[in-house]
Protein backbone atom coordinates (compact mmCIF):
# COMPACT_ATOMS: atom_id res chain seq x y z
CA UNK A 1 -116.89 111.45 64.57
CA UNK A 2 -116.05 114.47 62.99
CA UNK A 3 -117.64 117.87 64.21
CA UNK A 4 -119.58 120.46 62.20
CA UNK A 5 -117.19 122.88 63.33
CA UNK A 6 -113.97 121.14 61.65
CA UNK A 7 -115.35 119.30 59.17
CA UNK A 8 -113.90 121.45 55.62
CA UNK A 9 -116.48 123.11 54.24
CA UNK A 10 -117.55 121.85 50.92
CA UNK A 11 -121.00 122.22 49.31
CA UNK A 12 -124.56 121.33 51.08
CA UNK A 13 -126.67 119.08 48.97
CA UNK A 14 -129.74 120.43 48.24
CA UNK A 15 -133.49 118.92 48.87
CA UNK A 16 -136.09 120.42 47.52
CA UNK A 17 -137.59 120.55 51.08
CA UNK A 18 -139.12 123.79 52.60
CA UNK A 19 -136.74 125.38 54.95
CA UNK A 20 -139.03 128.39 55.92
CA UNK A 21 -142.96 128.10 55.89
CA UNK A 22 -145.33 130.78 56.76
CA UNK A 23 -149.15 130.13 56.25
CA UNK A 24 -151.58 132.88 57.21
CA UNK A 25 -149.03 134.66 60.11
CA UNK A 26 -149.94 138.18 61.17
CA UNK A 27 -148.10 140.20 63.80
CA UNK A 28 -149.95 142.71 65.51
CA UNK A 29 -147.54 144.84 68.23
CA UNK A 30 -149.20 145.56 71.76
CA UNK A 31 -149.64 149.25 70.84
CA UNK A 32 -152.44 148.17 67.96
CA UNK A 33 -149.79 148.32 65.20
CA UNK A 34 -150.29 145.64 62.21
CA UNK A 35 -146.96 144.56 60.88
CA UNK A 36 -147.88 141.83 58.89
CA UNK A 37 -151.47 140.68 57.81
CA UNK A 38 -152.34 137.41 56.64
CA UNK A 39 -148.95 135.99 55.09
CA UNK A 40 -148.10 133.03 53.27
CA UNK A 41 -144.65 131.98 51.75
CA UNK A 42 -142.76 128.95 51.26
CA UNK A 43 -138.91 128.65 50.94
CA UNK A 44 -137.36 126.25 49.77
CA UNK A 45 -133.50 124.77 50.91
CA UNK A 46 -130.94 126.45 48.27
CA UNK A 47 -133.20 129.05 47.31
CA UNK A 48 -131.97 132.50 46.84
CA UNK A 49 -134.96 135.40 47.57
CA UNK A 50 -134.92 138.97 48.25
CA UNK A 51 -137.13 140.39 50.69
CA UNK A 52 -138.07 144.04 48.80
CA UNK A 53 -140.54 146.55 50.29
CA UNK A 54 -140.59 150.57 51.63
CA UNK A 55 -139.68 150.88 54.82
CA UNK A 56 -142.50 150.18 57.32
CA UNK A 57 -143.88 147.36 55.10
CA UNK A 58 -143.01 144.61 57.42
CA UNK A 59 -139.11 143.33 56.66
CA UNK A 60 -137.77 143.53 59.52
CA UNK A 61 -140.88 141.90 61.41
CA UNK A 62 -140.70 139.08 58.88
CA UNK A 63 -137.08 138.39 60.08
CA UNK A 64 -137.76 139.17 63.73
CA UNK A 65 -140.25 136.09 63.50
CA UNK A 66 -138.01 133.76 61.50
CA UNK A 67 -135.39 133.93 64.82
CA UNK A 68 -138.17 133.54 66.98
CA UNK A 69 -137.16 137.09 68.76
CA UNK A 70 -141.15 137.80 68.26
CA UNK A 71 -143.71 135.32 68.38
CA UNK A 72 -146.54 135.67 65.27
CA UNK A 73 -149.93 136.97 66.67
CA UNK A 74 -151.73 134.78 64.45
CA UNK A 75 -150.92 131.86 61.50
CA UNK A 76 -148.16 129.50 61.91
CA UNK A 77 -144.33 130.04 61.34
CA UNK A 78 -142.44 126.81 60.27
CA UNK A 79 -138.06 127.10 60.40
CA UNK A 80 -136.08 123.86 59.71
CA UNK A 81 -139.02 121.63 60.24
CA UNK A 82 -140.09 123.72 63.94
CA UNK A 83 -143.33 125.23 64.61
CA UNK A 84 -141.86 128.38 66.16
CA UNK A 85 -144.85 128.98 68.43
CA UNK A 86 -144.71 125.49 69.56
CA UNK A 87 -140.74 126.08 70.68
CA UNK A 88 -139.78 126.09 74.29
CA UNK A 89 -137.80 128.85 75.28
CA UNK A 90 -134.51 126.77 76.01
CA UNK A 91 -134.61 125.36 72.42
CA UNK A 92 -134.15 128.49 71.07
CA UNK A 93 -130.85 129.18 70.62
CA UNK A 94 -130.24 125.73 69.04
CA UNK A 95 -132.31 127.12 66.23
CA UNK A 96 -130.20 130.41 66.17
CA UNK A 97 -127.29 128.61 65.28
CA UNK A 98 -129.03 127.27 62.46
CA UNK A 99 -129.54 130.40 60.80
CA UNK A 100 -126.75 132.63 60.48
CA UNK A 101 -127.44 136.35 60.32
CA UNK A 102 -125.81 139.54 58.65
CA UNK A 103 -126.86 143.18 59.88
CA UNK A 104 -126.05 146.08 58.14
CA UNK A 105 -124.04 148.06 60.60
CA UNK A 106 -121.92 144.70 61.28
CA UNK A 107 -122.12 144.42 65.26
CA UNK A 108 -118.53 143.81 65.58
CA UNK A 109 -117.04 143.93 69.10
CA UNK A 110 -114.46 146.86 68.01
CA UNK A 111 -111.75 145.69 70.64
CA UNK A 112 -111.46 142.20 68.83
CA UNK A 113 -109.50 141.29 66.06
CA UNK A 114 -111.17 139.58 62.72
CA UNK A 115 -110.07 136.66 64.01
CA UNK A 116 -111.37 136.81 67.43
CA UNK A 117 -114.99 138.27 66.01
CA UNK A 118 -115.34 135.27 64.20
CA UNK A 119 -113.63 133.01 66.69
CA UNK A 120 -115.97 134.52 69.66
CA UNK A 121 -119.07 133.46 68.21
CA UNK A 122 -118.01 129.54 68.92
CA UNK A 123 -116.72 130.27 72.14
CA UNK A 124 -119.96 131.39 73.34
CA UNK A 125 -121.21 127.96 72.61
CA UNK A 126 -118.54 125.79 73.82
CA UNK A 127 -116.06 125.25 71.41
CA UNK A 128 -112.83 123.57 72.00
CA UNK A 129 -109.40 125.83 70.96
CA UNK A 130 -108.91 123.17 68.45
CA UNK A 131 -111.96 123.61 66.76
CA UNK A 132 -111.29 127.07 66.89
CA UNK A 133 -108.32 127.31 65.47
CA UNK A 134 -109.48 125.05 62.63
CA UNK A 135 -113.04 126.57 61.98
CA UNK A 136 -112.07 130.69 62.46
CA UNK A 137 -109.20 129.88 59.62
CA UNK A 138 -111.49 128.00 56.92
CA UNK A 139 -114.30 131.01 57.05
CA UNK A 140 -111.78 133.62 56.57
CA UNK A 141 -110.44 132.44 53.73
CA UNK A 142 -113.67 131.89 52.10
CA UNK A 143 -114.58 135.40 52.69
CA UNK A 144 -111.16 136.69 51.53
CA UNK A 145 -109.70 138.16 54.56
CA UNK A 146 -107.23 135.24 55.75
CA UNK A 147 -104.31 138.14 55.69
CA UNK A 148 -106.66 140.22 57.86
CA UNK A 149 -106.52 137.82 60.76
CA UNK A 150 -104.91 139.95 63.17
CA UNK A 151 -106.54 143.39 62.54
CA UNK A 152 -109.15 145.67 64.34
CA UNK A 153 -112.61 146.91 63.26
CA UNK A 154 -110.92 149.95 62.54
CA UNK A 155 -108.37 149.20 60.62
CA UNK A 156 -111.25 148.01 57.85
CA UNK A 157 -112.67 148.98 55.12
CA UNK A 158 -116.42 148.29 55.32
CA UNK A 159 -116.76 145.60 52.91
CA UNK A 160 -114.12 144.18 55.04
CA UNK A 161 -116.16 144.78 58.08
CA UNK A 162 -119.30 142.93 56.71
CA UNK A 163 -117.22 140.08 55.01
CA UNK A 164 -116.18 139.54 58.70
CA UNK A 165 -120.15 139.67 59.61
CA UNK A 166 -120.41 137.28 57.25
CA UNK A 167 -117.72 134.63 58.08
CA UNK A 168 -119.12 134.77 61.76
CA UNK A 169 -122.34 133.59 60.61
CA UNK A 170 -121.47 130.99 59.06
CA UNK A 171 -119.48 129.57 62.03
CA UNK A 172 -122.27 127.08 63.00
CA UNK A 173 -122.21 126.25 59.39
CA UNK A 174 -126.47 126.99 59.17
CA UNK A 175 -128.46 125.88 56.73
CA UNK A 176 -130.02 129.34 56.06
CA UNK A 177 -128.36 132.86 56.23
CA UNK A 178 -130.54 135.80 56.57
CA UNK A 179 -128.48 139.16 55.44
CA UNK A 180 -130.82 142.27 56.67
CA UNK A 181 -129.45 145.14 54.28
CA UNK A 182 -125.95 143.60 53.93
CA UNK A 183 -125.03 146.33 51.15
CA UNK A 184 -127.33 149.50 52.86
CA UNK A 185 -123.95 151.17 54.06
CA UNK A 186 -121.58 149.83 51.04
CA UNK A 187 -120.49 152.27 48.02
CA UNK A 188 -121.93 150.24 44.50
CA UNK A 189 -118.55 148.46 43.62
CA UNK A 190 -118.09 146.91 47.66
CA UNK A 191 -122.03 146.44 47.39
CA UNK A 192 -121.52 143.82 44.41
CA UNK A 193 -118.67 141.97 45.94
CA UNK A 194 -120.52 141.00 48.98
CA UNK A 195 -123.11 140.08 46.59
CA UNK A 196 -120.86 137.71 44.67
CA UNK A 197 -119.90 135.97 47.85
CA UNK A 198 -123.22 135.51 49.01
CA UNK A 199 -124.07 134.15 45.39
CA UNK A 200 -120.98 131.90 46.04
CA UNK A 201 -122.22 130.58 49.62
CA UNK A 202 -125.89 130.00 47.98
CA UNK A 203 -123.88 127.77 45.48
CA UNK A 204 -122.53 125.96 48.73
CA UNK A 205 -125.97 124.72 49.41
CA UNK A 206 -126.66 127.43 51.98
CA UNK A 207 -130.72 128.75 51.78
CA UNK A 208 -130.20 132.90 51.62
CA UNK A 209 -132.86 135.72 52.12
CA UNK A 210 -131.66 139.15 51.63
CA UNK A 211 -133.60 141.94 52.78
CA UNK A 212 -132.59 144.71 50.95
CA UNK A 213 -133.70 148.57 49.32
CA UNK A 214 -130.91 147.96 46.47
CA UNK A 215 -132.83 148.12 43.34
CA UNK A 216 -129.78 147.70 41.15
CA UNK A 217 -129.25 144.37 42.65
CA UNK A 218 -132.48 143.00 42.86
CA UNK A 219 -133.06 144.08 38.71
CA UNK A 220 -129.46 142.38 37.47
CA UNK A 221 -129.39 139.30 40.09
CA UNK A 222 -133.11 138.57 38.95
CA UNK A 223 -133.83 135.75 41.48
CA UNK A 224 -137.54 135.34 43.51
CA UNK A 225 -138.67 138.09 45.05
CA UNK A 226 -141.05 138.33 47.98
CA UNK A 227 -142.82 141.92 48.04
CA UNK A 228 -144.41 143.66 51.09
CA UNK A 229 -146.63 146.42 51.26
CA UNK A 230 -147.92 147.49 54.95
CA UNK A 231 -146.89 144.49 55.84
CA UNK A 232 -149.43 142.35 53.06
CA UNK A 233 -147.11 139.85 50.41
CA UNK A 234 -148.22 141.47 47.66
CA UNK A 235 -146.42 139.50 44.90
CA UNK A 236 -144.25 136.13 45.29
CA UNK A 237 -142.26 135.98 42.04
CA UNK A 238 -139.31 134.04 40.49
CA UNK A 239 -136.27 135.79 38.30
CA UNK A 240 -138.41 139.50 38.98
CA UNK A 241 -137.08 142.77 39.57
CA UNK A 242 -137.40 145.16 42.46
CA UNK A 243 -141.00 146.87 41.43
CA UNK A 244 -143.43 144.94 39.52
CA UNK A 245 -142.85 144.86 35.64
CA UNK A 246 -145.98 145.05 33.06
C-alpha cells in the first residue's frame, strides 16, 4: 500500500462535506474574559475563507479551538467529522496532523536547514528515511525552494522563511491548512506570492482559513469572509471584502 507520505501529491477531490462546524460555541477564559459569544459557522471541504476582525475580536481563540489547544466553554466544535469536546486527550495529535498550520513569525528551528525544518516535522511522528527523503523533496518544490534545500533560516528572505512554514505543514498532507497572519510580517509584493501559493494549494483540494488584518487581500481575492467583533460573527459572507460594503 502506498503511504500518505510518498504518495505524489496531486489534487484532493472535493465533497461538499463540512470540514469545520461550530454551532452556538462560546469561550469564556478563567479570569471572566468572553472571547467568543454564541458562534455559528460552517466550512465546507475546498473552501477558501478569511477570518477578518480588530485585534481582540476573537481570531486567535477561534483557531486555538479548531486544534483543540482550548476546549469551548459552551456550544459544540465539529473538525473532520470529531466533536472536539468529546476527544480523548491521546487522540489529539492524530487530529493535528490533519490540519496543517502557518504562524506568522514562522517557528523555524534556526539551526536546521530548509530541508531538515520540513523533514523534522515527519520525524517526530515516525517516519521512515525513505519517506523522508521522498516527501521533504515533493513539498519543496511545490513551494519553490527545491534549490534552497541546504540553507539556514538565516540565509532567507522572509517569504522564503514562511514558504518553508508552509511546506512543513503540509507534510501530513491535511485536509485543512489554517495560516494565522501568513503575510503580517511580509512587504506587499512577498505578501501576494504567498497568497498565490496558498490559492494554488486550495486548488489542490486543500480546505484554507486565513486569519489575516490585510485589507488589500481580502478586497482583490474576494472569497467568504467570516467577521468578528468582541468575539460575536457578525457577518458570514461569500466573494466580500474586508469591512462590510453598502
Amino acid at each position: 500500500m502506498t503511504s500518505m507520505l510518498t504518495r505524489p501529491i496531486a489534487p484532493r477531490p472535493t465533497t461538499g462535506e463540512p470540514i469545520i462546524t461550530l454551532t452556538d460555541v462560546g469561550m469564556t477564559y478563567p479570569n471572566g474574559k468572553v472571547a467568543l459569544l454564541d458562534v455559528t459557522v460552517t466550512i465546507l471541504a475546498g473552501d477558501f475563507v478569511f477570518l477578518v476582525g480588530p485585534s481582540g475580536a476573537g481570531k486567535s481563540t477561534f483557531i486555538r479551538l479548531l486544534i483543540r489547544e482550548q476546549v469551548a466553554t459552551s456550544g459544540r466544535v465539529v473538525v473532520a467529522g470529531q466533536d472536539l469536546a468529546r476527544m480523548r486527550r491521546g487522540q489529539v495529535p492524530a487530529l493535528r496532523r490533519r490540519i496543517g498550520i502557518v504562524f506568522q513569525d514562522f517557528r523555524l528551528l534556526p539551526a536546521k536547514t530548509v530541508f531538515e525544518n520540513v523533514a523534522f516535522a515527519l520525524e517526530v511522528t515516525g517516519a521512515t528515511r525513505q519517506e523522508i527523503r521522498w516527501r521533504v523533496p515533493q513539498l519543496l518544490s511545490l513551494v519553490g525552494l527545491h534549490e534552497h534545500d541546504d540553507h539556514l533560516p538565516t540565509q532567507l528572505s522572509g517569504g522564503e522563511l514562511q514558504r518553508v512554514a508552509i511546506a512543513r505543514a503540509l507534510v501530513h498532507d491535511p485536509a485543512m491548512l489554517i495560516a494565522d497572519e501568513p503575510t503580517g510580517n511580509l512587504d506587499p509584493v512577498t505578501s501576494w506570492e504567498i497568497i498565490q501559493l496558498l490559492i494554488q494549494i486550495n486548488a489542490m483540494g486543500t480546505t484554507v482559513l486565513m486569519a489575516t488584518h490585510n485589507q488589500e487581500i481580502v478586497n482583490a481575492m474576494r472569497r467568504r469572509v467570516l467577521a468578528l467583533e468582541h468575539g460575536t460573527l457578525v457577518r458570514d459572507e461569500s466573494g466580500a471584502a474586508y469591512e462590510r460594503e453598502y
